[in-house]
Protein backbone atom coordinates (compact mmCIF):
# COMPACT_ATOMS: atom_id res chain seq x y z
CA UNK A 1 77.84 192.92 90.60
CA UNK A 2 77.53 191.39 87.15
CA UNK A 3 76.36 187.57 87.26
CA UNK A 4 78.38 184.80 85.75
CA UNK A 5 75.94 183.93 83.22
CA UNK A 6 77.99 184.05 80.36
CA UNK A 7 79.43 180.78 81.81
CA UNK A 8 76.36 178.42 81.57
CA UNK A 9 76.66 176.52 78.02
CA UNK A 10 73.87 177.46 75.47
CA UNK A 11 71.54 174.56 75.48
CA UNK A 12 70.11 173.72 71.45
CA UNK A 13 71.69 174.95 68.32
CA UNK A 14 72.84 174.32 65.13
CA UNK A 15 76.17 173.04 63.38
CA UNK A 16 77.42 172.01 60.31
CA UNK A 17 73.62 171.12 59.43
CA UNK A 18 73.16 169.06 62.79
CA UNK A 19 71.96 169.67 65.83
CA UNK A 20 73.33 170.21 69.35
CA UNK A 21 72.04 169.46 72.28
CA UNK A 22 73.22 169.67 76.35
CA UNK A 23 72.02 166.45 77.36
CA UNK A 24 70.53 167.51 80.69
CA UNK A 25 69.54 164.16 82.05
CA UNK A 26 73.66 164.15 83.13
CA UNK A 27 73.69 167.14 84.55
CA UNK A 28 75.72 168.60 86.68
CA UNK A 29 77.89 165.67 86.92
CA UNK A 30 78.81 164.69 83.39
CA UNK A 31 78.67 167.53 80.59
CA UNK A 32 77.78 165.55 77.78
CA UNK A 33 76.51 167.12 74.11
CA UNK A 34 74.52 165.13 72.08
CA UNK A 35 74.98 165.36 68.15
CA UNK A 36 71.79 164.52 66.25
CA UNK A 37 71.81 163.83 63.15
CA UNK A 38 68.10 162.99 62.16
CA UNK A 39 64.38 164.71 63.25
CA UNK A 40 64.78 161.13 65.55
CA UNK A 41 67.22 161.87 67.39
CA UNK A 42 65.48 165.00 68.41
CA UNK A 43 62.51 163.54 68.86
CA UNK A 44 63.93 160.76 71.56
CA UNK A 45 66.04 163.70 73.19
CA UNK A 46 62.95 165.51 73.90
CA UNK A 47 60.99 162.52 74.78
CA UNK A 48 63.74 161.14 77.46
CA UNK A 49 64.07 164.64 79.02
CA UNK A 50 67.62 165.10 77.43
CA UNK A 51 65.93 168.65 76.62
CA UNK A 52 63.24 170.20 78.44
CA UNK A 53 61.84 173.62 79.31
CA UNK A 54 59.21 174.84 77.62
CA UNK A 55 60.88 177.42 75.15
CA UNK A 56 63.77 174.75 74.67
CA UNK A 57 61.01 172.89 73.29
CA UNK A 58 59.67 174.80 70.97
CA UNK A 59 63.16 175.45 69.64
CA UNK A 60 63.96 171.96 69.92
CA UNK A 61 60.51 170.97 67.22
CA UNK A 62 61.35 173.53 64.79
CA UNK A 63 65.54 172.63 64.49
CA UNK A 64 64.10 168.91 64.23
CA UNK A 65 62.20 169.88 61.66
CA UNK A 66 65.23 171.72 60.02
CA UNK A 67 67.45 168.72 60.60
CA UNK A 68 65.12 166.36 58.34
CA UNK A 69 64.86 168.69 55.62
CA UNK A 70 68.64 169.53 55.87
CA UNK A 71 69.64 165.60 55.80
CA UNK A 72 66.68 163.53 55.05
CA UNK A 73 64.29 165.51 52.32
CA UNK A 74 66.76 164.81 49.69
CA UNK A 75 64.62 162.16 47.67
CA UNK A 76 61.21 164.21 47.56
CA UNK A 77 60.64 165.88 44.46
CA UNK A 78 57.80 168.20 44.25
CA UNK A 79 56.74 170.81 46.95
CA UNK A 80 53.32 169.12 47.66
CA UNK A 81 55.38 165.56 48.60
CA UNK A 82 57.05 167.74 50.85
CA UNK A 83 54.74 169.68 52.70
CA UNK A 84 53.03 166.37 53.46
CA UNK A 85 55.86 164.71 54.77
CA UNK A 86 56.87 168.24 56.57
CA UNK A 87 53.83 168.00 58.34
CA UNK A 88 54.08 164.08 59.24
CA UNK A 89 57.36 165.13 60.74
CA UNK A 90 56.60 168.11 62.47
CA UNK A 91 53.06 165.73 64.08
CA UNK A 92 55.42 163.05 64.98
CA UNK A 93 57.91 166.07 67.36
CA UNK A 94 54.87 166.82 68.55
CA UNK A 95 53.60 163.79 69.86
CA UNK A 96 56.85 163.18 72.00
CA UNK A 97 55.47 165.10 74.77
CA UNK A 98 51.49 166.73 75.07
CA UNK A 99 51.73 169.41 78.11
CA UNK A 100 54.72 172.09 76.71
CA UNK A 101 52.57 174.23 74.12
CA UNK A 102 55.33 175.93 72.60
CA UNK A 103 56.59 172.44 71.53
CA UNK A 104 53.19 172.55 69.57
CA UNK A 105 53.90 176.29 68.65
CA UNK A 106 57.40 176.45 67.54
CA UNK A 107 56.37 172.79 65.00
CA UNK A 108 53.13 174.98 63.46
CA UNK A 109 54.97 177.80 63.05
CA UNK A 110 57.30 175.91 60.67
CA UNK A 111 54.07 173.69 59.30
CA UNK A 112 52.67 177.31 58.37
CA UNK A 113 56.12 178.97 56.62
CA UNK A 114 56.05 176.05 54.58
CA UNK A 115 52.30 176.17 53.52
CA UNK A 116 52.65 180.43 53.28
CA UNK A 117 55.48 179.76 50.74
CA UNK A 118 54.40 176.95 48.22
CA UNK A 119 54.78 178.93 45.30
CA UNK A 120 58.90 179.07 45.79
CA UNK A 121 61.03 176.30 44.14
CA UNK A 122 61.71 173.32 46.31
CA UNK A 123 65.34 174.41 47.45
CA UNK A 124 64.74 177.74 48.28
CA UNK A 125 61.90 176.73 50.41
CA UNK A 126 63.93 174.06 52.11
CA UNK A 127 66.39 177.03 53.01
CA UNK A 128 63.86 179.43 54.14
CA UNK A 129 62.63 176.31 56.28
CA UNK A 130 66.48 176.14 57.95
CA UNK A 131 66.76 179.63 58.33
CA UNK A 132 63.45 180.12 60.11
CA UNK A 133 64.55 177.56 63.12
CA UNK A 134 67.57 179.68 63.46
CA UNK A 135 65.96 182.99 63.70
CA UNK A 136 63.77 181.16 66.25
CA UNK A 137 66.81 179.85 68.08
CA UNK A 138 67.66 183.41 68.06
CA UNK A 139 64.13 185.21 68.97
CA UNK A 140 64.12 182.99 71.78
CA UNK A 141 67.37 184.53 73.92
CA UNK A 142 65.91 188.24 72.83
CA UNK A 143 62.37 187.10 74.76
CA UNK A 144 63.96 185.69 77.29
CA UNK A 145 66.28 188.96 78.04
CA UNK A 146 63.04 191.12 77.81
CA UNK A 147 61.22 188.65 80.07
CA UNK A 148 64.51 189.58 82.72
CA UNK A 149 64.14 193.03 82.40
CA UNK A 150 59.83 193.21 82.94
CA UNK A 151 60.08 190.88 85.73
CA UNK A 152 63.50 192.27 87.89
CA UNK A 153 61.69 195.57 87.66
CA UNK A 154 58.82 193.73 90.31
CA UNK A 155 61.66 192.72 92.75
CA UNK A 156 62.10 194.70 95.75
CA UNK A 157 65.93 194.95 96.71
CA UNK A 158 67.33 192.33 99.38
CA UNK A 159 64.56 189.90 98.07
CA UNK A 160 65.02 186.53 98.83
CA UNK A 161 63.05 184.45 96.34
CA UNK A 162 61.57 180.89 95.89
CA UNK A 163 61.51 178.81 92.53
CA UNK A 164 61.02 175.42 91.61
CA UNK A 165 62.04 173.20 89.06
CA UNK A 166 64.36 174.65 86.05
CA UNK A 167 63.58 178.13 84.34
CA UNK A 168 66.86 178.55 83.47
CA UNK A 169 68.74 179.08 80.44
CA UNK A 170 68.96 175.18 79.97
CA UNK A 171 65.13 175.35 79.93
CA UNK A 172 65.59 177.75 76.80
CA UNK A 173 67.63 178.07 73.72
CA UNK A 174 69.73 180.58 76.50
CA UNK A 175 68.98 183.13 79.44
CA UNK A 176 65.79 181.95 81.04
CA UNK A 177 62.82 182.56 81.75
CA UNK A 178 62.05 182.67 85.66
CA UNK A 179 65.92 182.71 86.24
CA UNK A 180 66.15 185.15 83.44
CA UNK A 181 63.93 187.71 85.86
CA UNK A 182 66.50 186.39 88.91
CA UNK A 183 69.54 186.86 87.04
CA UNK A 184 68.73 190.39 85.96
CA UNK A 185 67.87 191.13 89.91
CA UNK A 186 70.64 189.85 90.79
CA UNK A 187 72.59 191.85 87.81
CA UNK A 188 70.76 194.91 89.29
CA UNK A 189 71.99 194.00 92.70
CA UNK A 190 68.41 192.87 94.09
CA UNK A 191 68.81 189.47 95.13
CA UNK A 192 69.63 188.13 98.58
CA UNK A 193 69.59 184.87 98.07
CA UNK A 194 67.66 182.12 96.06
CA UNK A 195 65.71 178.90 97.45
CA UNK A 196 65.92 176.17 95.21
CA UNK A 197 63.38 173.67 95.45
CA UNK A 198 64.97 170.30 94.80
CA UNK A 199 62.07 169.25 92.56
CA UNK A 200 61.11 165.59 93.29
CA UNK A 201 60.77 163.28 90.98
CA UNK A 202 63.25 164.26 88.73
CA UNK A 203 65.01 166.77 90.46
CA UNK A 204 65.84 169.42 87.52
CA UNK A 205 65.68 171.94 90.94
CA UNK A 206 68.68 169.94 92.45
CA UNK A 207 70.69 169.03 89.24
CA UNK A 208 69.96 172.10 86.89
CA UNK A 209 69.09 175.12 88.83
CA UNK A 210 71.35 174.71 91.14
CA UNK A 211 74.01 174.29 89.20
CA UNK A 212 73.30 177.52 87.14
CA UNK A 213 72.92 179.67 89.77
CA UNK A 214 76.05 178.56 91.06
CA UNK A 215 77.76 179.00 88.10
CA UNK A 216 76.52 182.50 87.85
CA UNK A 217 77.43 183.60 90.88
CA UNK A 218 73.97 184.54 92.24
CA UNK A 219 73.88 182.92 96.28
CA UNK A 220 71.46 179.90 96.39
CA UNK A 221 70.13 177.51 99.09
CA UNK A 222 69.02 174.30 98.31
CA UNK A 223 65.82 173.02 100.10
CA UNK A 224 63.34 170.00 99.92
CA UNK A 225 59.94 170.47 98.03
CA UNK A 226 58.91 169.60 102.04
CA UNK A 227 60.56 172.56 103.24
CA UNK A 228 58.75 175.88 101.35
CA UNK A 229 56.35 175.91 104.01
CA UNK A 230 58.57 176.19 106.89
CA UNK A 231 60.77 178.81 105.55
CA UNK A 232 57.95 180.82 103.99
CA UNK A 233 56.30 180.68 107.56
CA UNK A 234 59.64 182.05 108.93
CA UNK A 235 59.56 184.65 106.82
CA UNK A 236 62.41 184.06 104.78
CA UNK A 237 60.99 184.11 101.53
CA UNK A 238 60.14 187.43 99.80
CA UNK A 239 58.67 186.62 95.99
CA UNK A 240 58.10 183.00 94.24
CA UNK A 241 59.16 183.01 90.68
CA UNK A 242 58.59 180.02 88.25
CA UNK A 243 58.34 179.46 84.93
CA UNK A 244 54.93 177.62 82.77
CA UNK A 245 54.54 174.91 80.04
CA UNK A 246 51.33 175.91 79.44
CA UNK A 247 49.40 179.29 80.25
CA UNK A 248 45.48 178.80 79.60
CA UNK A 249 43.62 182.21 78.23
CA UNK A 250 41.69 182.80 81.67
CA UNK A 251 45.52 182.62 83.47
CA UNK A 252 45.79 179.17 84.63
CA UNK A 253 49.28 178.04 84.72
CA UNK A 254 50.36 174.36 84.09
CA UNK A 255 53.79 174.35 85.55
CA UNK A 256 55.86 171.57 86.98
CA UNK A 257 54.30 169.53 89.55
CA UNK A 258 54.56 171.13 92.88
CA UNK A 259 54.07 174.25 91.81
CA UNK A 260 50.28 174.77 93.08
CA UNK A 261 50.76 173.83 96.14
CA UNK A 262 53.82 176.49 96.14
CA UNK A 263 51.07 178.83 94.87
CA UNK A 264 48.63 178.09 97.46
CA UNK A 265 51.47 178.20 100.41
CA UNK A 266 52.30 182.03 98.69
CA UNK A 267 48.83 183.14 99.28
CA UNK A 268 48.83 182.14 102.66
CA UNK A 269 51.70 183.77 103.75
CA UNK A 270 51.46 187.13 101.53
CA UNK A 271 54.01 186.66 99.31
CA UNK A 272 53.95 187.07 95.67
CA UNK A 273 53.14 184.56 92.89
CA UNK A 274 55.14 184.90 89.66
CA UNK A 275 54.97 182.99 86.71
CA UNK A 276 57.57 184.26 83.97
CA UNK A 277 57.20 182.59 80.55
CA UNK A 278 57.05 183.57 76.58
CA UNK A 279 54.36 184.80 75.07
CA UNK A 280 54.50 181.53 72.75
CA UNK A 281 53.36 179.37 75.95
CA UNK A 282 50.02 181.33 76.22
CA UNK A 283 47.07 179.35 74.72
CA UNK A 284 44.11 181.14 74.27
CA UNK A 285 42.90 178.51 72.46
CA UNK A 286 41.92 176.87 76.13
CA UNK A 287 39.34 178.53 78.22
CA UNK A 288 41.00 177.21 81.50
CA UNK A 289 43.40 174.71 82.88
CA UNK A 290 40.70 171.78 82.97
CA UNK A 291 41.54 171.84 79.28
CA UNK A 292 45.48 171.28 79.58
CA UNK A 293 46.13 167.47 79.21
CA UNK A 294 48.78 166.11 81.97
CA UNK A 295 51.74 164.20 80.83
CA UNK A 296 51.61 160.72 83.15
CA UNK A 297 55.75 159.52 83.04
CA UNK A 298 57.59 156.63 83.76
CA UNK A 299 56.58 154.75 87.12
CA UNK A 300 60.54 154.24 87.48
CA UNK A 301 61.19 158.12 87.91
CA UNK A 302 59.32 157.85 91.24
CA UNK A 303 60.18 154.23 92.48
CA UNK A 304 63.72 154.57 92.41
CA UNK A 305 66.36 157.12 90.91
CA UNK A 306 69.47 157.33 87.95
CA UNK A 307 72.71 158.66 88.83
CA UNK A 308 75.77 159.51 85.99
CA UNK A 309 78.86 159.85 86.78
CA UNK A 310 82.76 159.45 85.27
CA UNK A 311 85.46 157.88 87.36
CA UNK A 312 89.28 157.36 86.14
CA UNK A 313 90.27 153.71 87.74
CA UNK A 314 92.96 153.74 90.53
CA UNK A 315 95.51 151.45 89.35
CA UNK A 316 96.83 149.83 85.73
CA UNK A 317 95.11 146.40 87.05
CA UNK A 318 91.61 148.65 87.30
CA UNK A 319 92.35 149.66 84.23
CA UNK A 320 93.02 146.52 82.28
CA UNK A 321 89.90 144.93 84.34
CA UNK A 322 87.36 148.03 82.97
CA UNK A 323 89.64 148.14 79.54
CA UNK A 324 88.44 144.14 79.21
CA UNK A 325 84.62 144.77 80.18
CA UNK A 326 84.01 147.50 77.99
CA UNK A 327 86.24 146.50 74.92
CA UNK A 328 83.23 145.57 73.21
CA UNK A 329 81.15 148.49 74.44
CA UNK A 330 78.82 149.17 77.05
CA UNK A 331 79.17 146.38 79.78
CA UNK A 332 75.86 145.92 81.61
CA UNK A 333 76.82 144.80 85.05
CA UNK A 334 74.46 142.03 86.45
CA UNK A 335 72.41 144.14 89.59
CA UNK A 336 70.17 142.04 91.71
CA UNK A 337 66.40 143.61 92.38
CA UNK A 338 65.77 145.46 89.27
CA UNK A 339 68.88 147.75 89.50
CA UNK A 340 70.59 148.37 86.42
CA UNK A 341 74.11 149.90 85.75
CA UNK A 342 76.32 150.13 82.63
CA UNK A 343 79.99 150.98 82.39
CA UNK A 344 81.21 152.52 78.97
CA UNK A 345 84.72 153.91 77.97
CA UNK A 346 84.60 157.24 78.11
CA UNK A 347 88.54 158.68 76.57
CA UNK A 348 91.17 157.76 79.53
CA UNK A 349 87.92 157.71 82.25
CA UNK A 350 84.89 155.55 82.34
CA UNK A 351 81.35 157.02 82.40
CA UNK A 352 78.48 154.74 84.08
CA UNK A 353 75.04 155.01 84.52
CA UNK A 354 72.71 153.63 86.58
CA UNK A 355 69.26 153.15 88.07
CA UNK A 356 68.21 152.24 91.27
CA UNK A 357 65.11 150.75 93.35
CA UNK A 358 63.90 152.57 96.28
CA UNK A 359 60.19 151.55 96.16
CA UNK A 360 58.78 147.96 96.70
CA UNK A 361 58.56 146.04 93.60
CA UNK A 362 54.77 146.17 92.52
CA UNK A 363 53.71 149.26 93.76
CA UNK A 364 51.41 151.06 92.31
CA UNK A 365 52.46 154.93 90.99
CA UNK A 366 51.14 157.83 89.96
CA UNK A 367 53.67 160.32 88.82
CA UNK A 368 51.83 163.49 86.66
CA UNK A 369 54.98 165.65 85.35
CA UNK A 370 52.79 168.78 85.51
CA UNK A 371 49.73 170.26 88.18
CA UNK A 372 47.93 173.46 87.27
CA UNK A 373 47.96 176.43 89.25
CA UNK A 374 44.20 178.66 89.05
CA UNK A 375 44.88 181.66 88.15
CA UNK A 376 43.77 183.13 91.66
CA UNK A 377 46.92 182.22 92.95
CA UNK A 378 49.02 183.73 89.99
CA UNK A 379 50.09 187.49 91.51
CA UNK A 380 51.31 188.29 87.73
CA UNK A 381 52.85 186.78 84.29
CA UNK A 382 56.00 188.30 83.07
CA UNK A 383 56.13 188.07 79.46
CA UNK A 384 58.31 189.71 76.83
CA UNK A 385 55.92 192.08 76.10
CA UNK A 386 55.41 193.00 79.77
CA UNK A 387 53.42 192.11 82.48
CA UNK A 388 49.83 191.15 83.26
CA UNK A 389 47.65 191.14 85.70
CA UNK A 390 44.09 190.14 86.28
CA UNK A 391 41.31 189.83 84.92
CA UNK A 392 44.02 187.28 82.80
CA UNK A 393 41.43 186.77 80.26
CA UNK A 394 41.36 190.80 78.76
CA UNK A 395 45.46 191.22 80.11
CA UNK A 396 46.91 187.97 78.48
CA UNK A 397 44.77 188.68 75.04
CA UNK A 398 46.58 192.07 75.03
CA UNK A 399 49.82 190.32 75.87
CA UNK A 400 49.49 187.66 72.57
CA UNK A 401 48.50 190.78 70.58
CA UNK A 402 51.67 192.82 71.27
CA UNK A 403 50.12 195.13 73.17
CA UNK A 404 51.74 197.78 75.19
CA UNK A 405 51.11 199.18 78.32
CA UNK A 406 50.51 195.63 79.91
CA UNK A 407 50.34 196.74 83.60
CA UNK A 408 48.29 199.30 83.75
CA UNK A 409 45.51 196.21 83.73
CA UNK A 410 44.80 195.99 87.15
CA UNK A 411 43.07 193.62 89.36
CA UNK A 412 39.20 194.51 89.54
């Protein structure tokens, strides 16, 4: 039974020297695209979780990076003026967000076309800039394929299988990475069903993965993050597949938080520990997962929640009342206790967003985005290049290397 997955929009890419983005902090309610036309606009995109996923990331730094040379390098004249300012652009992407690596990877790997190629003229460099974000935009959906086709092969059929947060196409430029390995299953005819984990605090399980799944036809249950214990202990749960922001050289996995403690409940109960993700998010440049700094987020993610939504009014007098508020723009309505809302015309509808208090005013938080997994819990990495086991440390430097014959490293 082929999947549906030609029906989830792409998520990043390029247009009429812009770029285009799903903004996914809507999702699945509101479909909005966001059209950016400087590196700034990228930059608060990534930084407001508009984009996420690790290999949406990395695309996400090197378009950026294409954007301000497309539309704001037009006043530098020599080629050493604009490496240096490449390279204060490509820093300032990077500094949006510390945990993703490939955000780091895909902004070097544009810092280090740019210094390979200083003896071309100015424009032709500035094109070969442009063209190398698009090949990377492209490079990404051929990984994530190949990560699909390594990691179905390690499904048995009838699975049922766990994940958690988003590892979906909208975490990439398109496919997936951890529902790239589902969706080929389930293309393969593998897959009995899917747990979805509704990812607390942000819930990219409940508003993202969700919503692909179900618009790719493969079945899905939604669950708590409370509730992977109690099905996995009624043995409803077969494999546990997640994606990585990070991947340390010794195998430790910095995922989304909640993932170790998925990790730890999979070795309990016998059931296998994936962790699909591009070879890009592998950093052998960190000996283990002590090394991978945390991102800390907003207190307000955790003390209370946002909702989006579009509504057409009900009568003409609803309409000439929201016509009135919003004839000057977004009308801020006046919430009590911290809660905020705003009302904005939206064609014939209305679109409003909002935030609201759950927590106690005052109380102290502590919201990581990310937890690391030890590689001990980690059953195997899928990769595009295939798929390794431990000893991580020998099996991942083979991996980065473009190696073949990944699994034949075994564990012992």
């Amino acid at each position: 039974m082929a999947s549906g997955i030609g029906n989830i929009p792409r998520t990043i890419w390029w247009e009429d020297g812009k770029v285009l983005l799903v903004d996914q902090t809507r999702l699945p309610l509101v479909g909005d695209v966001l059209v950016c036309n400087t590196y700034d606009g990228v930059c608060t995109a990534i930084r407001t979780l508009a984009v996420r996923g690790a290999p949406a990331l990395g695309v996400a730094a090197a378009l950026g990076v294409a954007l301000w040379v497309a539309s704001e390098s037009d006043g530098i004249a020599t080629v050493d003026e604009f490496l240096g300012e490449l390279d204060r652009v490509a820093d300032e992407i990077t500094a949006t967000r510390p945990t993703a690596v490939n955000l780091f990877w895909g902004a070097e790997r544009m810092k280090a076309l740019t210094r390979d190629n200083a003896d071309l003229p100015l424009p032709e460099l500035k094109e070969l800039v442009i063209a190398e974000a698009l090949a990377m935009q492209a490079e990404d959906e051929e990984r994530n394929r190949a990560i699909g086709a390594a990691g179905a092969a390690l499904i048995e059929p009838g699975s049922r299988i766990l994940t958690h947060c988003n590892a979906g196409s909208l975490a990439t430029a398109y496919f997936g990475t951890a529902l790239g390995v589902i969706f080929t299953a389930h293309e393969q005819g593998k897959v009995e069903g899917v747990w979805v984990d509704e990812t607390r605090p942000v819930l990219q399980g409940a508003r993202l993965t969700a919503w692909e799944l179900k618009i790719a036809g493969v079945p899905s249950t939604l669950i708590t993050d409370n509730m992977a214990a109690s099905v996995m202990r009624a043995g409803l749960v077969d494999a546990v597949v997640v994606g990585a922001d990070r991947i340390a050289a010794n195998g430790d996995v910095a995922n989304k938080i909640g993932t170790y403690g998925l990790a730890v409940l999979a070795k309990e109960h016998g059931i296998p520990f994936y962790v699909a993700a591009p070879t890009s998010t592998v950093d052998l440049t960190l000996a283990s997962g002590d090394d991978i700094v945390i991102e800390e987020r907003d207190p307000r993610e955790v003390t209370g929640f946002t909702v989006s939504g579009t509504f057409e009014p009900d009568s003409p007098a609803a309409s000439r009342a929201f016509d009135l508020l919003t004839e000057s723009g977004a009308y801020a309505l006046p919430v009590a206790k911290g809660h905020a809302m705003e009302i904005t015309r939206k064609g014939g509808a209305y679109q409003f967003d909002g935030w609201f208090r759950m927590a106690p005013p005052g109380v102290d938080v502590f919201n990581p985005a990310f937890d690391v997994t030890p590689a001990a819990y980690v059953t195997a990495i899928i990769t595009e290049c295939g798929v390794a086991r431990a000893d991580y440390a020998a099996s991942l430097a083979a991996t980065c290397s473009g190696a073949g014959g990944l699994d034949e490293i075994r564990r012992g």
